[in-house]
Protein backbone atom coordinates (compact mmCIF):
# COMPACT_ATOMS: atom_id res chain seq x y z
CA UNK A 1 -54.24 -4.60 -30.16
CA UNK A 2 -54.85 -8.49 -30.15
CA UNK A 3 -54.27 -11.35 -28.72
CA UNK A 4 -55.95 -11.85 -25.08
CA UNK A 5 -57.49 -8.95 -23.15
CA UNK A 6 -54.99 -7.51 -20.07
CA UNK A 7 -54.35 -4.62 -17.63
CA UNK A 8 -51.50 -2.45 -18.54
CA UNK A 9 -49.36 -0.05 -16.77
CA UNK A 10 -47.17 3.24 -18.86
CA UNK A 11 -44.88 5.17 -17.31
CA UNK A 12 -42.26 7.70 -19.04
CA UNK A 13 -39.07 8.49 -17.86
CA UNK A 14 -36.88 11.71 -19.01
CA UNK A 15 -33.85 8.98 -20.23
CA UNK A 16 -33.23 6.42 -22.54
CA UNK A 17 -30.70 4.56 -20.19
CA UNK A 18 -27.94 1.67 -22.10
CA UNK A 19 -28.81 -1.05 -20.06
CA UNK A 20 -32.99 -0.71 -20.54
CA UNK A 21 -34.02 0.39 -17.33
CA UNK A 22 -30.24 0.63 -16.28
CA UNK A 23 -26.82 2.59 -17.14
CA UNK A 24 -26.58 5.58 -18.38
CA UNK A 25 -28.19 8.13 -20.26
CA UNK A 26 -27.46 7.92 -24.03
CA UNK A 27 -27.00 11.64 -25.02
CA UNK A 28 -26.98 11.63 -28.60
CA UNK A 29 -28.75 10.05 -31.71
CA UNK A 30 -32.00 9.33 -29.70
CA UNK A 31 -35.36 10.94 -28.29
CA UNK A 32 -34.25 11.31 -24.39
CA UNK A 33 -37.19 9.48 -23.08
CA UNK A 34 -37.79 6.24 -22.06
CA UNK A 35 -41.19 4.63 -22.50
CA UNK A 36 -41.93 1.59 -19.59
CA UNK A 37 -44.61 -1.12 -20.11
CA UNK A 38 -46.35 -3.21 -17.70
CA UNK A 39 -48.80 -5.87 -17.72
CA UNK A 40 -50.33 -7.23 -15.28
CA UNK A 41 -50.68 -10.61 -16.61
CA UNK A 42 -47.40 -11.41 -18.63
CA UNK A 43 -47.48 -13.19 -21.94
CA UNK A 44 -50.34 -13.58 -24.59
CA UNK A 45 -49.90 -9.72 -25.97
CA UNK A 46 -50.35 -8.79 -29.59
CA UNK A 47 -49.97 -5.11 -29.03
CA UNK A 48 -49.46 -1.93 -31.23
CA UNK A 49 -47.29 0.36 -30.10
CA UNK A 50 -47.36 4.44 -30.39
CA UNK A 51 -44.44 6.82 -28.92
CA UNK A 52 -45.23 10.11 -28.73
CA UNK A 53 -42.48 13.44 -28.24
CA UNK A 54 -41.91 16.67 -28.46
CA UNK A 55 -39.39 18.51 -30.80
CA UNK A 56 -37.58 19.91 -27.44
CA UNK A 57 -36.74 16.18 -26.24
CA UNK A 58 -34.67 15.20 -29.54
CA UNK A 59 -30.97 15.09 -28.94
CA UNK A 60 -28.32 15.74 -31.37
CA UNK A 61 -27.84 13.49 -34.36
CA UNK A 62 -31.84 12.04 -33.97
CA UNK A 63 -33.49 12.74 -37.44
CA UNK A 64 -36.81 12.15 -37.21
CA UNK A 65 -37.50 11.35 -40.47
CA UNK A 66 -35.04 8.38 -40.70
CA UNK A 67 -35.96 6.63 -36.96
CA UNK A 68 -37.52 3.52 -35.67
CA UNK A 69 -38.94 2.48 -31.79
CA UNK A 70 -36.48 0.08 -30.46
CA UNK A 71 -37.60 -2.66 -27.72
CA UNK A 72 -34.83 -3.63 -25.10
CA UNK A 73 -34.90 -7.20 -25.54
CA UNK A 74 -32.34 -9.89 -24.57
CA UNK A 75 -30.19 -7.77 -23.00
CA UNK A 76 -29.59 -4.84 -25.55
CA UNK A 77 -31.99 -2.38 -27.66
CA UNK A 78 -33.17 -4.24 -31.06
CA UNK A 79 -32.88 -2.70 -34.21
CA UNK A 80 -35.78 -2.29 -36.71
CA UNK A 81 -36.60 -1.03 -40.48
CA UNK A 82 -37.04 3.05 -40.08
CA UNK A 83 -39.64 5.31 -40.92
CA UNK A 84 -40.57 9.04 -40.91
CA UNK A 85 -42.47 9.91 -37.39
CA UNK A 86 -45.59 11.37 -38.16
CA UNK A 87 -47.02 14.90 -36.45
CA UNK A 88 -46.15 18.14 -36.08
CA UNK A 89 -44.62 18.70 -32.29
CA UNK A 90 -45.92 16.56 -30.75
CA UNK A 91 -44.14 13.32 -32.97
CA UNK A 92 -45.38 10.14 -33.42
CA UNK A 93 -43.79 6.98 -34.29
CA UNK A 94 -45.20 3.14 -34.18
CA UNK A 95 -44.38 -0.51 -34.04
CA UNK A 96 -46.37 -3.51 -34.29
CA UNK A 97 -46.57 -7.09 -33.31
CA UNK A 98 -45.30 -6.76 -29.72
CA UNK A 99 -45.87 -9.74 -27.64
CA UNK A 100 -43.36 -8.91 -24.35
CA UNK A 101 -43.43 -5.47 -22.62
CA UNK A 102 -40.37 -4.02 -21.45
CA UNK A 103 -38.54 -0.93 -22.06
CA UNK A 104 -38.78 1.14 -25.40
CA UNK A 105 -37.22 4.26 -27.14
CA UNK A 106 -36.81 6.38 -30.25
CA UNK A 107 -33.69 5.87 -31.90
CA UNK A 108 -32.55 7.40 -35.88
CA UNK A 109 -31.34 5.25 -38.21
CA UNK A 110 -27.78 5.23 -37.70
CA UNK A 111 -27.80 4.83 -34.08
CA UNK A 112 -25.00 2.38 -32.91
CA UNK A 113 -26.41 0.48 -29.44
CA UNK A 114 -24.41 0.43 -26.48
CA UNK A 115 -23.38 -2.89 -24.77
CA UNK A 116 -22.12 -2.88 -21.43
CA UNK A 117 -19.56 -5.41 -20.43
CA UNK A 118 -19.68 -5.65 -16.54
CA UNK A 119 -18.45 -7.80 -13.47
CA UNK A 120 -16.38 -7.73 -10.43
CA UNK A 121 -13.04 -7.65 -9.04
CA UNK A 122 -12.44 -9.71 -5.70
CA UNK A 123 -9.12 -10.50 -3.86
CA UNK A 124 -8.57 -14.52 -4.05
CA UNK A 125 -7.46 -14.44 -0.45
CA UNK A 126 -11.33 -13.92 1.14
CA UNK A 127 -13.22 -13.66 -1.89
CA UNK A 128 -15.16 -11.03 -0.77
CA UNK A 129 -12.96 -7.95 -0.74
CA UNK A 130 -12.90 -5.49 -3.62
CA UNK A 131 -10.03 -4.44 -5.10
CA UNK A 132 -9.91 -0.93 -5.54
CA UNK A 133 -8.37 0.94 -8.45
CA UNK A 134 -8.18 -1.44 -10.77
CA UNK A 135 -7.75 -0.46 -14.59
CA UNK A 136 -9.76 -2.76 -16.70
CA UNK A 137 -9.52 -2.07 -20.56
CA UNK A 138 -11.84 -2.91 -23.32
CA UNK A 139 -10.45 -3.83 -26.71
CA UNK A 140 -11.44 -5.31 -29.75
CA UNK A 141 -13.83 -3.97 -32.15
CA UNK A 142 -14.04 -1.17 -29.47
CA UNK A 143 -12.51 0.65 -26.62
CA UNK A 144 -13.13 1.30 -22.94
CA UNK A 145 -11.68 1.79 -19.76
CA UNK A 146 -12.99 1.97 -16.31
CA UNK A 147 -11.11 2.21 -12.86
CA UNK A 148 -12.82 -0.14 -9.99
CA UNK A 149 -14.10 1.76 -7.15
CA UNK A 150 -13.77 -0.04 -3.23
CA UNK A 151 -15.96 -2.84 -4.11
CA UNK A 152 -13.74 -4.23 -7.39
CA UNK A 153 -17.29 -3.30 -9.89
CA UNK A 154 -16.45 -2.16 -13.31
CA UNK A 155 -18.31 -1.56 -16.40
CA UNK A 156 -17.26 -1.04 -20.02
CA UNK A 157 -19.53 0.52 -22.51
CA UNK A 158 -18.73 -0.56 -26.68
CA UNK A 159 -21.21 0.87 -29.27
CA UNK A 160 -20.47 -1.03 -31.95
CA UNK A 161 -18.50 -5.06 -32.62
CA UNK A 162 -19.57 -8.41 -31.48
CA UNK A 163 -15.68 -9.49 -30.02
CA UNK A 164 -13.82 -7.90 -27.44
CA UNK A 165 -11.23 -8.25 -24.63
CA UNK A 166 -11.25 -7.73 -21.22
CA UNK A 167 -7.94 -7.31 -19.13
CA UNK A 168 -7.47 -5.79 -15.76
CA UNK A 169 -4.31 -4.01 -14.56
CA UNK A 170 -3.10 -2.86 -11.74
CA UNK A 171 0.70 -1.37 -10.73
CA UNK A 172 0.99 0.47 -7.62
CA UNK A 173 1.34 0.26 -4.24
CA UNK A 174 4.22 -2.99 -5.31
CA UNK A 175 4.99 -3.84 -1.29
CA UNK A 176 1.56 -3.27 -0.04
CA UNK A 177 0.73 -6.28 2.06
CA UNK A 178 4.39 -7.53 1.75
CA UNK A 179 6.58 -8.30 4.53
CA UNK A 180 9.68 -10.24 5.38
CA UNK A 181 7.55 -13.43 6.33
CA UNK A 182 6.43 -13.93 2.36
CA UNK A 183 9.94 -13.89 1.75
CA UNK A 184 10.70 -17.02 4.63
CA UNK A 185 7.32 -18.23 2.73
CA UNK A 186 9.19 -18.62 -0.33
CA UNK A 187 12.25 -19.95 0.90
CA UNK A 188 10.42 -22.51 2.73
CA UNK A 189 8.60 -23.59 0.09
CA UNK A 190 11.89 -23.99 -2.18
CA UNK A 191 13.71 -26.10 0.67
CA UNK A 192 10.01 -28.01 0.59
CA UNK A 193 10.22 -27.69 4.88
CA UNK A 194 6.69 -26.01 4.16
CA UNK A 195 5.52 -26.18 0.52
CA UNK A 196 2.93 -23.38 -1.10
CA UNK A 197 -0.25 -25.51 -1.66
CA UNK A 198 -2.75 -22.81 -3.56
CA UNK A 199 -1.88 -22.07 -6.79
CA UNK A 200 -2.86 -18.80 -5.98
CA UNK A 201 -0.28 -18.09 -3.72
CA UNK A 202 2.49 -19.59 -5.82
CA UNK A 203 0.98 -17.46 -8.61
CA UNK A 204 1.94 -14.46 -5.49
CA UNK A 205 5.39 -15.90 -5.02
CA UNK A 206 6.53 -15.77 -8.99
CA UNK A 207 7.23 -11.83 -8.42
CA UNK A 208 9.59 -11.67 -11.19
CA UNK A 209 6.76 -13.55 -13.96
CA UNK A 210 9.47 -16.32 -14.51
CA UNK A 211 6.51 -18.99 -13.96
CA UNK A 212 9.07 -20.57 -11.16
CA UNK A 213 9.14 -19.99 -7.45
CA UNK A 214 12.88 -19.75 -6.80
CA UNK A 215 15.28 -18.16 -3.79
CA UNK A 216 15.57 -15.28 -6.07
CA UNK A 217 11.80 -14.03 -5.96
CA UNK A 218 12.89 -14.03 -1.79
CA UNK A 219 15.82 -12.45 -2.42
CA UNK A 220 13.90 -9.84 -4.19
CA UNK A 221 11.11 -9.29 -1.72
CA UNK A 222 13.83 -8.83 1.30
CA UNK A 223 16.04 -6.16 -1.47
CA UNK A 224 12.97 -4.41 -2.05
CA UNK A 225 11.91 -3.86 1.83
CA UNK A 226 15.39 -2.93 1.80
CA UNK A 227 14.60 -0.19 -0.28
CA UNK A 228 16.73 -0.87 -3.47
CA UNK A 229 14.81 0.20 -6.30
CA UNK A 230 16.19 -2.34 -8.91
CA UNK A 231 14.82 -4.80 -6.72
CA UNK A 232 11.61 -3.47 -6.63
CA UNK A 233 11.35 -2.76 -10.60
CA UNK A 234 12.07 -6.69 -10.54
CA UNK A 235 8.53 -6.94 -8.67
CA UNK A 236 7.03 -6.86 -12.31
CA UNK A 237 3.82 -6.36 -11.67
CA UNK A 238 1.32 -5.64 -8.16
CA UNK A 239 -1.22 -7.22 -8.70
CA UNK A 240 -2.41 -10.34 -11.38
CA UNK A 241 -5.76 -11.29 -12.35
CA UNK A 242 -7.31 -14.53 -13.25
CA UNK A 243 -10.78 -14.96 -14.58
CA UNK A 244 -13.11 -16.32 -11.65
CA UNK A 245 -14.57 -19.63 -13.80
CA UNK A 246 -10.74 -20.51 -14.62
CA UNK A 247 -10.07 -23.70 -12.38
CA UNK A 248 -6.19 -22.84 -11.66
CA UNK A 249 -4.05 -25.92 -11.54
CA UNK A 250 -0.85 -26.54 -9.83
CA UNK A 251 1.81 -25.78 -10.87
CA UNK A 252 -0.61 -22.50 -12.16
CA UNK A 253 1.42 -21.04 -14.75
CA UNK A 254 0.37 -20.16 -18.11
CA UNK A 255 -2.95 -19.25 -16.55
CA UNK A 256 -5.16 -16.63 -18.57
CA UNK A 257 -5.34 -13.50 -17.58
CA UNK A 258 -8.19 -11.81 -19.36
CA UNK A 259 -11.28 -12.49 -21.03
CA UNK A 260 -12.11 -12.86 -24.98
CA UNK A 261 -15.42 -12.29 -25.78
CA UNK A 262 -17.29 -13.44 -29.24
CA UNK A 263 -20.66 -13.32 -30.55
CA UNK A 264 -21.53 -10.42 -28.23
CA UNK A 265 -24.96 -9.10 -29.18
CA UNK A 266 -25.92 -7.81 -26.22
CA UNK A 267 -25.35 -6.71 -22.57
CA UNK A 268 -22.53 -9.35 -20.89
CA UNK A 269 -22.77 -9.08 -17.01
CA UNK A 270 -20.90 -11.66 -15.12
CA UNK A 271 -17.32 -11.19 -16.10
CA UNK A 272 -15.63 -11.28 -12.90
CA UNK A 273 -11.86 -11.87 -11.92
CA UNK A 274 -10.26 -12.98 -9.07
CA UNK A 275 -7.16 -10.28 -8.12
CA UNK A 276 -3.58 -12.01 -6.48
CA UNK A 277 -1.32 -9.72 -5.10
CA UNK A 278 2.21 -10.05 -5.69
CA UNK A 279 4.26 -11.16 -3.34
CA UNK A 280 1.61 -11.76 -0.68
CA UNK A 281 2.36 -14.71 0.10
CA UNK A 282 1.03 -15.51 3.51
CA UNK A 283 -1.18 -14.48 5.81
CA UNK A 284 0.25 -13.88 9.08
CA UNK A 285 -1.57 -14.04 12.27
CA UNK A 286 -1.29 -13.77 16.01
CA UNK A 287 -3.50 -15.22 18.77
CA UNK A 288 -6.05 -13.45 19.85
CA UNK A 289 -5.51 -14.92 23.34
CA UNK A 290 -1.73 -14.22 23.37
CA UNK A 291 -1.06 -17.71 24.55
CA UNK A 292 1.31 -18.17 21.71
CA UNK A 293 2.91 -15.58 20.59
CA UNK A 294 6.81 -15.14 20.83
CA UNK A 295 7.75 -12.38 23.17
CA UNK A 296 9.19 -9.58 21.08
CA UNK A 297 12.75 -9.13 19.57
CA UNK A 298 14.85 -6.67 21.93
CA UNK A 299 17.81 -5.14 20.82
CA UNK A 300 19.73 -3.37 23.57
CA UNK A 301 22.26 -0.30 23.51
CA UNK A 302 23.74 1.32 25.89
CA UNK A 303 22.88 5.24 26.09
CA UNK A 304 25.31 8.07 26.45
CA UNK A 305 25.84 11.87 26.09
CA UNK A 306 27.34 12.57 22.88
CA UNK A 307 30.70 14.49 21.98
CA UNK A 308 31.46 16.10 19.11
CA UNK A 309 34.51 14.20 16.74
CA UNK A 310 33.59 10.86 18.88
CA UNK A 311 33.58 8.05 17.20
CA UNK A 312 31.20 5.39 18.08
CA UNK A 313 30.87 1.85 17.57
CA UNK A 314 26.89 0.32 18.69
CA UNK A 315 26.88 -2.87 19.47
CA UNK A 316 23.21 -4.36 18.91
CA UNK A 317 22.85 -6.26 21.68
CA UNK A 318 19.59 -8.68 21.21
CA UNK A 319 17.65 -10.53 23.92
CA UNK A 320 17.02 -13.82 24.23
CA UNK A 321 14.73 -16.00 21.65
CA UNK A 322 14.31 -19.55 21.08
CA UNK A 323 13.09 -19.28 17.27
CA UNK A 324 13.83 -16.37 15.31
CA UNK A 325 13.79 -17.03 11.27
CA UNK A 326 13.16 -13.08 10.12
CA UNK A 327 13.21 -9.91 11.20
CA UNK A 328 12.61 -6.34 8.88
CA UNK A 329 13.02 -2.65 10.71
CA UNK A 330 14.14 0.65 10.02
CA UNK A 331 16.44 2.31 12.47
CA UNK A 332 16.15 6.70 11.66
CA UNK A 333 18.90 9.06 12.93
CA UNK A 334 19.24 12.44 13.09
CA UNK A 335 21.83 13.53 10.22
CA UNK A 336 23.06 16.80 12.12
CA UNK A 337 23.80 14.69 14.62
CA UNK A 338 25.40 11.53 13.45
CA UNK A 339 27.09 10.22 9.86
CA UNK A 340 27.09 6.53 9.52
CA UNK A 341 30.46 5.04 8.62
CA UNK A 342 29.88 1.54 8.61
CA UNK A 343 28.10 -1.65 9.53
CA UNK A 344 29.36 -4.81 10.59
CA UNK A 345 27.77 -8.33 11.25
CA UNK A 346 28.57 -9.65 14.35
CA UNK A 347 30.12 -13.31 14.72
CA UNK A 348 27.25 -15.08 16.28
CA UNK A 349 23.52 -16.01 15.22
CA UNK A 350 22.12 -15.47 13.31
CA UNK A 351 24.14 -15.19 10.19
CA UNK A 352 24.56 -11.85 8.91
CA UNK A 353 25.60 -9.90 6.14
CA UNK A 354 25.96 -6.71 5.07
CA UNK A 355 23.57 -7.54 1.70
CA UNK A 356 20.72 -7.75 4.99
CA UNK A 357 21.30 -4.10 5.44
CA UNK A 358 19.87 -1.09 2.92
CA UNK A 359 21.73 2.51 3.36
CA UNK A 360 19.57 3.60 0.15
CA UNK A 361 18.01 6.62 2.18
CA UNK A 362 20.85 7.13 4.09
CA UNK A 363 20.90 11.29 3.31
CA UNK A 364 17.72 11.32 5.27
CA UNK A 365 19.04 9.32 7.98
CA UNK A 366 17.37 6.00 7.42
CA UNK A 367 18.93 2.57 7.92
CA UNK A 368 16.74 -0.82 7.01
CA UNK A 369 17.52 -4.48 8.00
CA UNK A 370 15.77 -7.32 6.48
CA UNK A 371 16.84 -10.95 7.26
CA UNK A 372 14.90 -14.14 6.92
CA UNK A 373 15.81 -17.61 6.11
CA UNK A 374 13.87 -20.90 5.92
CA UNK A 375 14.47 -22.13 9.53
CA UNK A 376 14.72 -21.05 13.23
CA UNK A 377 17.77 -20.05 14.90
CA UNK A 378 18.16 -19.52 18.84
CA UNK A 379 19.70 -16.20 19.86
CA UNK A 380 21.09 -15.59 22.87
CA UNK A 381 22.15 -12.89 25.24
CA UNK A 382 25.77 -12.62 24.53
CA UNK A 383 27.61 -10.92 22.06
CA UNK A 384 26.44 -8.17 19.04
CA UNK A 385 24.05 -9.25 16.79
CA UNK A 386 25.60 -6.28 14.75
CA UNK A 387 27.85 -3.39 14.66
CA UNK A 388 27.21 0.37 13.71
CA UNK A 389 30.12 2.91 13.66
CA UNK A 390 28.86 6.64 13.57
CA UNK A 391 31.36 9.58 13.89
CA UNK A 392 29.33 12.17 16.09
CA UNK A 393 29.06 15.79 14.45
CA UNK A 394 27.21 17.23 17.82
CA UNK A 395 27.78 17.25 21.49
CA UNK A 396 25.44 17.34 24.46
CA UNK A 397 22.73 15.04 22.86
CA UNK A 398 21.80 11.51 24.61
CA UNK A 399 22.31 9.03 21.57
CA UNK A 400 18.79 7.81 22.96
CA UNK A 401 17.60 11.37 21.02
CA UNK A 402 19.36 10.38 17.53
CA UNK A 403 19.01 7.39 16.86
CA UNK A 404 15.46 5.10 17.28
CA UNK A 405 13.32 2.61 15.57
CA UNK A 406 11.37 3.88 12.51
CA UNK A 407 7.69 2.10 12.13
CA UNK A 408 6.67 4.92 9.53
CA UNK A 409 9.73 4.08 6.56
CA UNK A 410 9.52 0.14 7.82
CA UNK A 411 7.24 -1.82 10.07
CA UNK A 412 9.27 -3.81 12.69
CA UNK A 413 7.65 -7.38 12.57
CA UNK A 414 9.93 -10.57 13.58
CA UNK A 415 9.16 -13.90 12.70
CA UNK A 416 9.16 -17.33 13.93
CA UNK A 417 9.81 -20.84 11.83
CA UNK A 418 6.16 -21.25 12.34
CA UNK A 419 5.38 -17.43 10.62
CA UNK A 420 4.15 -16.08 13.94
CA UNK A 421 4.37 -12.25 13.70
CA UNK A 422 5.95 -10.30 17.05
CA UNK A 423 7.30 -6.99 17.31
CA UNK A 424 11.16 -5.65 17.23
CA UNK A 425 12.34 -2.56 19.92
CA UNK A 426 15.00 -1.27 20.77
CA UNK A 427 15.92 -0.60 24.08
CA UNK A 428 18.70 1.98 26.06
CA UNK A 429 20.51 0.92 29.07
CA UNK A 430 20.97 3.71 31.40
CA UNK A 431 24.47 5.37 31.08
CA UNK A 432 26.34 5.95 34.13
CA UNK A 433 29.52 7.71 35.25
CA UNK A 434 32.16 6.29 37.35
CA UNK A 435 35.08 8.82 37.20
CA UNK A 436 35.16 12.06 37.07
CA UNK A 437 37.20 11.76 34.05
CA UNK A 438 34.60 10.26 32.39
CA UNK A 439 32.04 12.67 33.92
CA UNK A 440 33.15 15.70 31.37
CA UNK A 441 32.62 13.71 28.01
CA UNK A 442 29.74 12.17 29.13
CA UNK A 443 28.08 15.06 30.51
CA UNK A 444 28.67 16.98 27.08
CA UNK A 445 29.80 20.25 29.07
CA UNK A 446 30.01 22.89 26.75
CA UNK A 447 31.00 26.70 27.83
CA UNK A 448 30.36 29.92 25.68
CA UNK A 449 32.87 32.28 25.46
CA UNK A 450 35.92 29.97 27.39
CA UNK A 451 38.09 31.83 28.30
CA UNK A 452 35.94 34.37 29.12
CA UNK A 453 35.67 38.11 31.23
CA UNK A 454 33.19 38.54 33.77
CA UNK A 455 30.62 36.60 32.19
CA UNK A 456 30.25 32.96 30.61
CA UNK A 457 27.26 30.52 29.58
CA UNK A 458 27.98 27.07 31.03
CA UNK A 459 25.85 24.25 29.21
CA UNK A 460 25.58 20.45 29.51
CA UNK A 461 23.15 17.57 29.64
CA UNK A 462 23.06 14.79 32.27
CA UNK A 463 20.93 11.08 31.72
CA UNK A 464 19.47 11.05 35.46
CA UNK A 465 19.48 13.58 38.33
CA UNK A 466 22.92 13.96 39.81
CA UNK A 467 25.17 16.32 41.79
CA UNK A 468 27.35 18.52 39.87
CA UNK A 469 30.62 20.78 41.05
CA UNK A 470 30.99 23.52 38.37
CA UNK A 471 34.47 25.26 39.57
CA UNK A 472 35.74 28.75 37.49
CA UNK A 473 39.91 29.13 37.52
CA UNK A 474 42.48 32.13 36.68
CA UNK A 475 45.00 31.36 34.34
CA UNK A 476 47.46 30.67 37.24
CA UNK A 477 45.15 27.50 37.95
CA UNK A 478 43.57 29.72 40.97
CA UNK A 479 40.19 28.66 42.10
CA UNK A 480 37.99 32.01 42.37
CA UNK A 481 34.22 30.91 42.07
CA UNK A 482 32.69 27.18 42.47
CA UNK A 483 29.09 26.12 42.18
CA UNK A 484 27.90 22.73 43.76
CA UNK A 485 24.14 21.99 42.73
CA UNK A 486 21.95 19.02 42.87
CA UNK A 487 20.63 19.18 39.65
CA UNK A 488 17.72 16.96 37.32
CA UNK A 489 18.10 15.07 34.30
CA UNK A 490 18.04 16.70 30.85
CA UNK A 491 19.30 20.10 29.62
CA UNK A 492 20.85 22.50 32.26
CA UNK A 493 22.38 25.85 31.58
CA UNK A 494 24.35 28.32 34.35
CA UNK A 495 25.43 31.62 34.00
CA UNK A 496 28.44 32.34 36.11
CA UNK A 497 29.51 36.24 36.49
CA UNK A 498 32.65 36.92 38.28
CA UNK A 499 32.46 40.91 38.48
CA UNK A 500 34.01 43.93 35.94
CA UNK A 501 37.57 42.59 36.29
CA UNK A 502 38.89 42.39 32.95
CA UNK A 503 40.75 38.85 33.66
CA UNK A 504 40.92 35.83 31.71
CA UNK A 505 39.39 33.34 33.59
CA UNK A 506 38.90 29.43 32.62
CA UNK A 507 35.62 27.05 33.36
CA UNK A 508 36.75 23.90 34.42
């Protein structure tokens, strides 16, 4: 050793890690040890190095007599001429003219050294927010690939090249975050009542990659919350990416969106993206205080006992609101129950179609509305909104029990002109009876056997507590047994028994 006199610290670790004192273990062409210097003065060291092993810690491919001590310097391990270690178990092997202490190791001769390419993935909409499961590929003079974990970190390892590329992907999930409002975003934004100002979020917007912002990526966001799956194979991608220090413009398109790397001869931290998801367009909100928010959307029916071989026709019924520009919500009924035969826009506001309505899971009972356009209408209460027709396949269920909203297949979010987000219900009106005519379809009586001897089950189902008059006849139209019970709402069931006469009798 020369140069000026110093304290100095040696620890040995059971690794030789890629990144010096970082990354992973290398696990082949190497002694697995890694040899730490300290001083405690830095700078002004002329030192000779020795490394010292045993047989037991060479991995495979290290040949001792074709190796060299390698200095992590600069953000890689250095190369240097090679030499035969000296020894007999224990190994020696030595370098000279070392003036900075850091990290050292034992490589052989033909060991390649790993670089690690490494940044971050954040979502542009907070900048701080990772976004998970992200592929991000390596190519170039080598390959890698590493999937992001929650906080949007990656690292790609190459063992050999100097230029690479770096391009993140990701595919799935295509209307997470999406709702009906990005849609009214976009059609805004083409009318110019309420233009897209990041380039960001027109970047969101394009969802078909046609660098435009056009009715038709709307009409494609509403299709796919509809649930048509040609619309959402027109969403072409989930998610973009656009390197961090890349100053987007507006309009943004043509923007790159992955990173080329030359020259590399070492470790390259720092290559972060920022990730834009598709078809996010806006970030709706609601006030904390509730001072402002619009009072939901209520769509009224009224309820009733169904009958087998009815056919119904529901008006949707909606409440009153000042302001309504877009609505999305799944309605779910019960297939045994009711088949759908049709829907119908009604003739007032808003203005309906039957392209806002998607019957593409209709086996499992699932009916989706999606409407938005650039501007407020006022709706009031008068009138349908729209028209369902159902033929009914079972009796004695309220339609209350068939048919409700469904929050699971499709959230049910309306929208003013202003993007405020409220909720959508749907509400039943009471039935009631007011003949007794209308008392036996309503009340869904149903009687097993009828005719019947001796003994019969009578069944039926009433909306609210009422008193009912259950009356048995001969076949003459004699009355021989009668029943008048105050009974609750819901499910009832009587058994009437008349005796061992073997006579026909009839329930009425």
């Amino acid at each position: 050793m020369s140069g000026a006199s110093d304290l100095y610290f040696l620890r040995v670790a059971d690794a030789v890690l890629s990144g010096g004192d970082t990354g992973s273990p290398l696990t082949t062409d190497a002694v697995g040890r890694g040899w730490f210097v300290e001083e405690a003065t830095p700078g002004g060291s002329d030192l000779n190095i020795s490394l010292q092993w045993n047989d037991s810690e060479e991995q495979a491919g290290f040949d001792r007599t074709n190796a060299y001590v390698s200095h992590f310097l600069a953000g890689s391990w250095d190369t240097q001429p090679t030499s035969a270690a000296v020894g007999a178990d224990p190994y020696t092997l030595s370098r000279s003219g070392v003036t900075v202490v850091s990290p050292f190791a034992v490589f052989a001769g033909d060991f390649l050294p790993v670089i690690d390419i490494s940044g971050i993935i954040l979502w542009e909409h907070d900048g701080v927010s990772g976004v998970k499961n992200t592929s991000v590929a390596l190519s170039g003079d080598n390959t890698d690939t590493d999937l992001t974990p929650a906080d949007g970190t990656y690292t790609l390892s190459a063992s050999n090249g100097s230029s690479f590329t770096v391009t993140p992907t990701k595919n799935i999930n295509k209307l997470n975050g999406i709702t009906v409002a990005d849609a009214m975003a976009i059609q805004q934004h083409v009318t110019q009542s309420n233009p897209i100002t990041s380039p960001y979020k027109q970047v969101a917007a394009d969802v078909n990659k046609s660098n435009s912002i056009t009715t038709f990526d709307a009409t494609v966001i509403n299709q796919a919350l509809l649930g048509n799956p040609a619309a959402l194979a027109q969403i072409k991608t989930s998610w973009r990416f656009v390197p961090m220090d890349y100053s987007l413009p507006l309009p943004p398109w043509g923007f790159p969106e992955k990173i080329n790397l030359t020259g590399v001869n070492g470790n390259v931290p720092g290559q972060d993206f920022f990730g834009i998801k598709t078809g996010d367009v806006v970030d709706t909100y609601a006030d904390p205080a509730n001072l402002t928010v619009p009072r939901p959307l209520v769509f009224q029916l009224n309820d009733q006992v169904l009958q087998a071989g009815a056919a119904l026709n529901l008006g949707f019924r909606a409440g009153q609101f000042d302001d309504l520009a877009a609505w999305q919500f799944a309605l779910r009924f019960d297939p045994a129950a009711l088949q759908l035969t049709g829907i119908k826009p009604g003739t007032g506001s808003p203005a309906l179609t039957t392209d806002h309505f998607g019957t593409y899971n209709i086996s499992e009972g699932e009916i989706r509305s999606v409407w938005s356009q650039p501007a407020g209408v006022s709706v009031a209460e008068t009138g349908a909104v729209f028209h369902m027709k159902f033929q009914v396949l079972e009796s004695g269920r309220m339609l209350s029990e068939v048919l409700r909203l469904d929050e699971s297949a499709l959230p049910a979010y309306a929208y003013n002109s202003i993007l405020e987000q409220t909720g959508v219900t749907l509400r039943y009106d009471q039935a009631t009876h007011t003949t007794q005519v209308d008392a036996a379809l309503l009340l869904g009586l149903q009687v097993q056997p009828n005719p019947f001897v001796n003994q019969t089950q009578v069944m039926f189902r009433l909306p609210e507590a009422a008193d009912v008059q259950l009356r048995v006849l001969d076949a003459g139209g004699r009355e021989l047994f009668r029943i008048a019970k105050t009974y609750s709402a819901g499910y009832q069931q009587e058994t009437i028994r008349l005796g061992v006469y073997k006579v026909c009798y009839f329930v009425k």
